[in-house]
Protein backbone atom coordinates (compact mmCIF):
# COMPACT_ATOMS: atom_id res chain seq x y z
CA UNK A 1 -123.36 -58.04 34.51
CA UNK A 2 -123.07 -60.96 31.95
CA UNK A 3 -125.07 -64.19 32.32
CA UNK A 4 -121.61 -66.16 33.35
CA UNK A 5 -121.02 -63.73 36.09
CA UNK A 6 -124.33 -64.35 37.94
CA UNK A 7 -123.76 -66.93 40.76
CA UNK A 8 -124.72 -70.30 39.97
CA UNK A 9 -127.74 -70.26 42.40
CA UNK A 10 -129.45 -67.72 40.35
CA UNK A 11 -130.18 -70.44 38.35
CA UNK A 12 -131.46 -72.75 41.26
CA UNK A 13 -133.58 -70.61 42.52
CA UNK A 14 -135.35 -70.47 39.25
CA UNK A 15 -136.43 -74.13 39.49
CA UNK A 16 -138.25 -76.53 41.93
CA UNK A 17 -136.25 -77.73 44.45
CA UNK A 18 -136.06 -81.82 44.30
CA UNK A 19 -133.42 -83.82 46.36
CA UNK A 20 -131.11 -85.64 44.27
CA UNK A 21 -130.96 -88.56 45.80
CA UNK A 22 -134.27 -88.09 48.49
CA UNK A 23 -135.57 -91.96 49.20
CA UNK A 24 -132.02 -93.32 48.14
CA UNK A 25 -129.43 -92.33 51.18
CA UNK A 26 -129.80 -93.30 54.74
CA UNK A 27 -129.45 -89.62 56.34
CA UNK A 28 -128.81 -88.21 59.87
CA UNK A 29 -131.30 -87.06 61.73
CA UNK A 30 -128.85 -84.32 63.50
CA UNK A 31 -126.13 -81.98 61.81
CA UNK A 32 -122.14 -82.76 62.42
CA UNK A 33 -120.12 -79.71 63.29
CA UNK A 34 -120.68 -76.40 64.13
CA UNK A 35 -120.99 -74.24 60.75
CA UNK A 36 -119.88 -71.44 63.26
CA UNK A 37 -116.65 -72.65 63.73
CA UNK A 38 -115.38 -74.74 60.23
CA UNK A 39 -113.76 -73.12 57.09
CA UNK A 40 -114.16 -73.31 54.15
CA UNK A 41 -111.72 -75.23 52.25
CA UNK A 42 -110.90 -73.34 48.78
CA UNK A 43 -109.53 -76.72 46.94
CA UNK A 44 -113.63 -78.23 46.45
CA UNK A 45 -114.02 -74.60 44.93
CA UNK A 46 -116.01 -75.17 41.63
CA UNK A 47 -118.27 -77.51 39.04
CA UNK A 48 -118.30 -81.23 39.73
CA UNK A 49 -119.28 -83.93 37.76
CA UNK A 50 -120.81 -87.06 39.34
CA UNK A 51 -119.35 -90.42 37.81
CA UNK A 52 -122.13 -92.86 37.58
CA UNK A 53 -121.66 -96.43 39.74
CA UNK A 54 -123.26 -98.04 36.31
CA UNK A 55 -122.25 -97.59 32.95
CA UNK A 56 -126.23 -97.46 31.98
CA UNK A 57 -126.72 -95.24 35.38
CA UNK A 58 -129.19 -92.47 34.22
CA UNK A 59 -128.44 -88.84 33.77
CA UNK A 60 -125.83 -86.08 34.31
CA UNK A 61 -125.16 -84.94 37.64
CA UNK A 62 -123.19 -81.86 38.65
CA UNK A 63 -122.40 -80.22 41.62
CA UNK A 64 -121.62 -76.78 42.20
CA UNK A 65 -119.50 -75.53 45.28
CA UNK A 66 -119.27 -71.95 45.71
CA UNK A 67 -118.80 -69.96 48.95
CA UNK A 68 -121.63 -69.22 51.21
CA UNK A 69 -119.39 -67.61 53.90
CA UNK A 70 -116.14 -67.66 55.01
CA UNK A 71 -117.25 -70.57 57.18
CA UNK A 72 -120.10 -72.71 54.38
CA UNK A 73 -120.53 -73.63 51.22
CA UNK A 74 -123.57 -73.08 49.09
CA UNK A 75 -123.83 -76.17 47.02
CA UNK A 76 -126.01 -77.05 44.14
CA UNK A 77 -127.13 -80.32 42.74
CA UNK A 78 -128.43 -80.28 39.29
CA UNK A 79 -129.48 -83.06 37.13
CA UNK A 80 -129.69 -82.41 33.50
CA UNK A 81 -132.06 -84.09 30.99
CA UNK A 82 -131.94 -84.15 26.71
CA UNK A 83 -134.79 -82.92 24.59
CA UNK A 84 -136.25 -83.91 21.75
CA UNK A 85 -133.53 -83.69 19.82
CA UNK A 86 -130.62 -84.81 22.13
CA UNK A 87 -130.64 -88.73 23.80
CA UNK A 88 -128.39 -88.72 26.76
CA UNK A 89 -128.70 -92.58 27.41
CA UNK A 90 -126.11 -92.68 24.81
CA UNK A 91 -123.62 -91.55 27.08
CA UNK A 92 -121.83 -93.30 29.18
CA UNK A 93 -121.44 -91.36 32.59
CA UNK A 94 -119.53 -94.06 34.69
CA UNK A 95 -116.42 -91.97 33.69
CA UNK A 96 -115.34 -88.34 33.27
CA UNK A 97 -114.98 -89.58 28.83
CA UNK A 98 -118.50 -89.70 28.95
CA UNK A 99 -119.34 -86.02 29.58
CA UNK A 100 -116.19 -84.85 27.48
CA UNK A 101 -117.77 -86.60 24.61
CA UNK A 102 -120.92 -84.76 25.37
CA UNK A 103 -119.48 -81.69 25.90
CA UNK A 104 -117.85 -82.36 22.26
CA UNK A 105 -120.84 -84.10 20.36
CA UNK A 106 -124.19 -81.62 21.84
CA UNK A 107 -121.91 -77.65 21.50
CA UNK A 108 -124.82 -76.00 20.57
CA UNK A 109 -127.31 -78.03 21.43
CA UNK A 110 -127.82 -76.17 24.44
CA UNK A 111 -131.81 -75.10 23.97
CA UNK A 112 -132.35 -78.94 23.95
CA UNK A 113 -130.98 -79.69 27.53
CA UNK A 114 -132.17 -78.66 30.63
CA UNK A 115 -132.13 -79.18 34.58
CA UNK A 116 -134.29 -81.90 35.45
CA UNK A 117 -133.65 -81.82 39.43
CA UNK A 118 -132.20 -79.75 41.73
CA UNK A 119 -131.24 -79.04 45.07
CA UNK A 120 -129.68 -76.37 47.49
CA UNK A 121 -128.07 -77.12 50.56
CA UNK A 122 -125.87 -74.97 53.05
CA UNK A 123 -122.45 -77.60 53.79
CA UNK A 124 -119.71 -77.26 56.12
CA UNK A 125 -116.90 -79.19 57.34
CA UNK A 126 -115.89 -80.77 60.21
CA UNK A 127 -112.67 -82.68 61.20
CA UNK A 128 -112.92 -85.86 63.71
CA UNK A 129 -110.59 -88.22 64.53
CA UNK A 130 -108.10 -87.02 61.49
CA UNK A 131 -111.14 -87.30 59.15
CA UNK A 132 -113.02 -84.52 57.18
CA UNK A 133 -116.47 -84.65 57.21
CA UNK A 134 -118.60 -82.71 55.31
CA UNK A 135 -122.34 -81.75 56.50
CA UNK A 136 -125.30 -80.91 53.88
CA UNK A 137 -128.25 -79.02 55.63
CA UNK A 138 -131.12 -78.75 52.37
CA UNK A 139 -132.23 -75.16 51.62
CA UNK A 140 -134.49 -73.59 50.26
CA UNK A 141 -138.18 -74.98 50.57
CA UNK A 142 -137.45 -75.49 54.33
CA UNK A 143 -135.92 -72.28 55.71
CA UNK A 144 -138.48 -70.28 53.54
CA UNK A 145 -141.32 -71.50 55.93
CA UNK A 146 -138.90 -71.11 59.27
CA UNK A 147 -138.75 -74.67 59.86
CA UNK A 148 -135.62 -76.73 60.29
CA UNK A 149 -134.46 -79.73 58.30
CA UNK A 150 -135.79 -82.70 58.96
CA UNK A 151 -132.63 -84.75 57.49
CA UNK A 152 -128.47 -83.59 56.90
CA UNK A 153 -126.29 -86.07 54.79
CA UNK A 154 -123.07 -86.24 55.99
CA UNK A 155 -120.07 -87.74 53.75
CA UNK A 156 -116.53 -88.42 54.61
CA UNK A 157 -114.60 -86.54 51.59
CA UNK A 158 -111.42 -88.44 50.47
CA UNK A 159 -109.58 -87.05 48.02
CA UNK A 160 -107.89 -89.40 45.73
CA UNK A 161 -105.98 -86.58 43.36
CA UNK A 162 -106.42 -82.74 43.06
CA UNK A 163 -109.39 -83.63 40.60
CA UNK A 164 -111.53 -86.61 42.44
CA UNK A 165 -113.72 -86.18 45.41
CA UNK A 166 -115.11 -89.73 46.88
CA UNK A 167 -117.98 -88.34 49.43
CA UNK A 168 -119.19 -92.02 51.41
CA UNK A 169 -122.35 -91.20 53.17
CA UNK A 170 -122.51 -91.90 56.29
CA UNK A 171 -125.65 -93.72 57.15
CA UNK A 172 -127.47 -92.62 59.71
CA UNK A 173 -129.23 -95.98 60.59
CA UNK A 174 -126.42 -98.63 60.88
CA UNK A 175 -126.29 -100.37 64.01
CA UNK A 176 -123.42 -98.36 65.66
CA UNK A 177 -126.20 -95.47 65.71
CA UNK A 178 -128.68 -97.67 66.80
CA UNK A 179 -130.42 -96.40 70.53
CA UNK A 180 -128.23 -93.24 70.66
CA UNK A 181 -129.49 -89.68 71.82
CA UNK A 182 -130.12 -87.72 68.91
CA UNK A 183 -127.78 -85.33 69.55
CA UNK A 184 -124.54 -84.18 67.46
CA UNK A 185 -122.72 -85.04 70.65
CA UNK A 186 -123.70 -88.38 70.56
CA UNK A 187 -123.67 -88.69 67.14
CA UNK A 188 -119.94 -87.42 66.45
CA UNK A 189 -118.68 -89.62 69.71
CA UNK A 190 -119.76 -92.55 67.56
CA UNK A 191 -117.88 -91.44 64.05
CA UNK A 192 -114.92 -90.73 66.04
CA UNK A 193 -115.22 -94.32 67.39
CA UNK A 194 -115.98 -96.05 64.17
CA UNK A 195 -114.25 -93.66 62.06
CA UNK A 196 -112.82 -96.76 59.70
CA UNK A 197 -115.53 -98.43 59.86
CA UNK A 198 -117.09 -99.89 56.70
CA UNK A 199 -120.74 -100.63 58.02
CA UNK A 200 -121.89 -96.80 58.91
CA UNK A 201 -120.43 -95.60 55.34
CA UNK A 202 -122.49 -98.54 53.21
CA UNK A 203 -119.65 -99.71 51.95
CA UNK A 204 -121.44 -102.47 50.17
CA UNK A 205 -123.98 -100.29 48.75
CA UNK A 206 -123.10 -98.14 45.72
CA UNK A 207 -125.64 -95.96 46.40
CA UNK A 208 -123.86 -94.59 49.29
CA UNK A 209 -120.36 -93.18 47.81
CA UNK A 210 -120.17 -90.44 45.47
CA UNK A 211 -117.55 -90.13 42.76
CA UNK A 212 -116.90 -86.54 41.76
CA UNK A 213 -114.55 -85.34 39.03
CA UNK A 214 -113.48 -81.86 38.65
CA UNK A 215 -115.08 -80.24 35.20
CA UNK A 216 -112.64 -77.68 32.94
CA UNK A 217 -112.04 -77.34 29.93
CA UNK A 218 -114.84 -77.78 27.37
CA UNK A 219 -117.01 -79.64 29.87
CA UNK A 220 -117.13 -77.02 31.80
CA UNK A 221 -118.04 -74.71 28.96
CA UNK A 222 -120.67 -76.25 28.15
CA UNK A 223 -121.86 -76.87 31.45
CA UNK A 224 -121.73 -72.86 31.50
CA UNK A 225 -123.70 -71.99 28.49
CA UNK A 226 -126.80 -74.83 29.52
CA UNK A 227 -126.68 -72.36 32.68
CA UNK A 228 -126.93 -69.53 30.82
CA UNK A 229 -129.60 -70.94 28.93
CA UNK A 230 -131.15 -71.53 32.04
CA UNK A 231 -130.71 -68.33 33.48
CA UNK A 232 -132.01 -65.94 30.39
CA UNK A 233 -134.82 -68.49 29.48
C-alpha cells in the first residue's frame, strides 16, 4: 500500500484532536437528521480548501470529505502551519490564488509544514423545507470514552458552482431557538420555519459562513505529499 492510498484519517488519528473553530461558532446542542436514514451525496467527495473572510486571516484550512458509510461522511479539518523556513502570513488565503501560489512557491518544502489543528467529525445530511443541511457530530476524543457530544454544528450547504461550498452555521442560540425543548424535533420544526432566515445563520457575522473551494491540480498535490509527510514521519 503506498502512503497516497492510506485514507486521509490515518493521518488524523496521528495527531491531537483540536476543534477548528471550538469557542468561535454558536453550536446546537442536539443533532439534525437521522444519520440512519440520509445519503451520502458523492459531489462534496474530496479535499477542500477554506477561503479566509480576511485577506490577513491566519492559516490554511482544508477539509477532507471521504465516505464513512453509505449513509455519513468522515470529515477532517486540518490546519497547516510553516516552519522555520517557510512564512505562511505571506499568503493571502481570502481566495483559492493564494494556495495555488503556495502550492507553486513551497513544492518541496514539504518537511517544513505541518498540521497545526485538527479535527474528526462523523456528518450527514438532512433535507428540510427544500434545504440541505449538513450535521457535524466531533469524533474521536469523545466516542473513545463512550460519551456523547456535547455540541453538533449544523450548516446549510449552498452550492454556488460545481467547485464552491458556502456552509452558514446555523446558530444554535438566536432567538428563534430561544425556550425550545432540546430535542431534534423541536429543533428542525424551527429551521423549517425560519429556513430563510438571516438571524439563526449569523448572517452578519463572518465567523459563521464557510467558503470552501474544491483543491486539484497542483494544490492538491501538494496538499498530498504534506500528508504523506505526515503519515511516514
Amino acid at each position: 500500500m503506498t502512503p497516497k492510498s492510506r485514507t486521509w484519517s490515518g493521518a488524523a488519528l496521528m495527531l491531537v484532536l483540536i476543534p477548528l473553530f471550538a469557542g468561535l461558532l454558536a453550536c446546537m446542542p442536539v443533532p439534525i437528521g437521522n444519520p440512519e436514514r440520509s445519503r451520502i451525496d458523492p459531489d462534496l467527495m474530496g479535499v477542500w480548501a477554506i477561503l479566509a473572510t480576511h485577506e490577513s486571516d491566519g492559516d490554511p484550512i482544508f477539509y477532507v470529505f471521504e465516505p464513512y458509510d453509505k449513509r455519513t461522511w468522515l470529515v477532517t479539518g486540518i490546519s497547516l502551519v510553516g516552519g522555520s523556513d517557510v512564512d505562511l502570513e505571506k499568503y493571502d488565503f481570502s481566495s483559492y490564488a493564494g494556495y495555488e501560489n503556495l502550492a507553486s512557491n513551497e513544492k518541496g518544502s514539504f518537511s517544513q509544514v505541518s498540521a497545526d489543528k485538527i479535527i474528526l467529525y462523523k456528518a450527514w445530511t438532512v433535507k428540510l423545507a427544500g434545504e440541505i443541511f449538513f450535521t457535524w457530530e466531533p469524533k474521536g476524543v469523545v466516542d473513545s470514552l463512550g460519551e456523547d457530544p456535547e455540541y453538533w454544528l449544523v450548516h446549510k450547504i449552498t452550492r454556488t458552482d460545481e467547485r464552491t461550498l458556502v456552509l452558514n452555521t446555523v446558530n444554535g442560540e438566536a432567538e428563534p431557538f430561544k425556550d425550545i425543548d432540546k430535542t431534534r424535533r423541536a429543533y428542525e420544526r424551527v429551521l423549517k420555519k425560519h429556513v430563510d432566515d438571516p438571524v439563526i445563520y449569523g448572517e452578519s457575522d463572518d465567523e459563521l459562513r464557510i467558503m470552501l473551494m474544491r483543491i486539484d491540480g497542483p494544490v492538491l498535490a501538494f496538499f498530498e505529499d504534506i500528508a504523506d509527510t505526515i503519515i511516514s514521519d
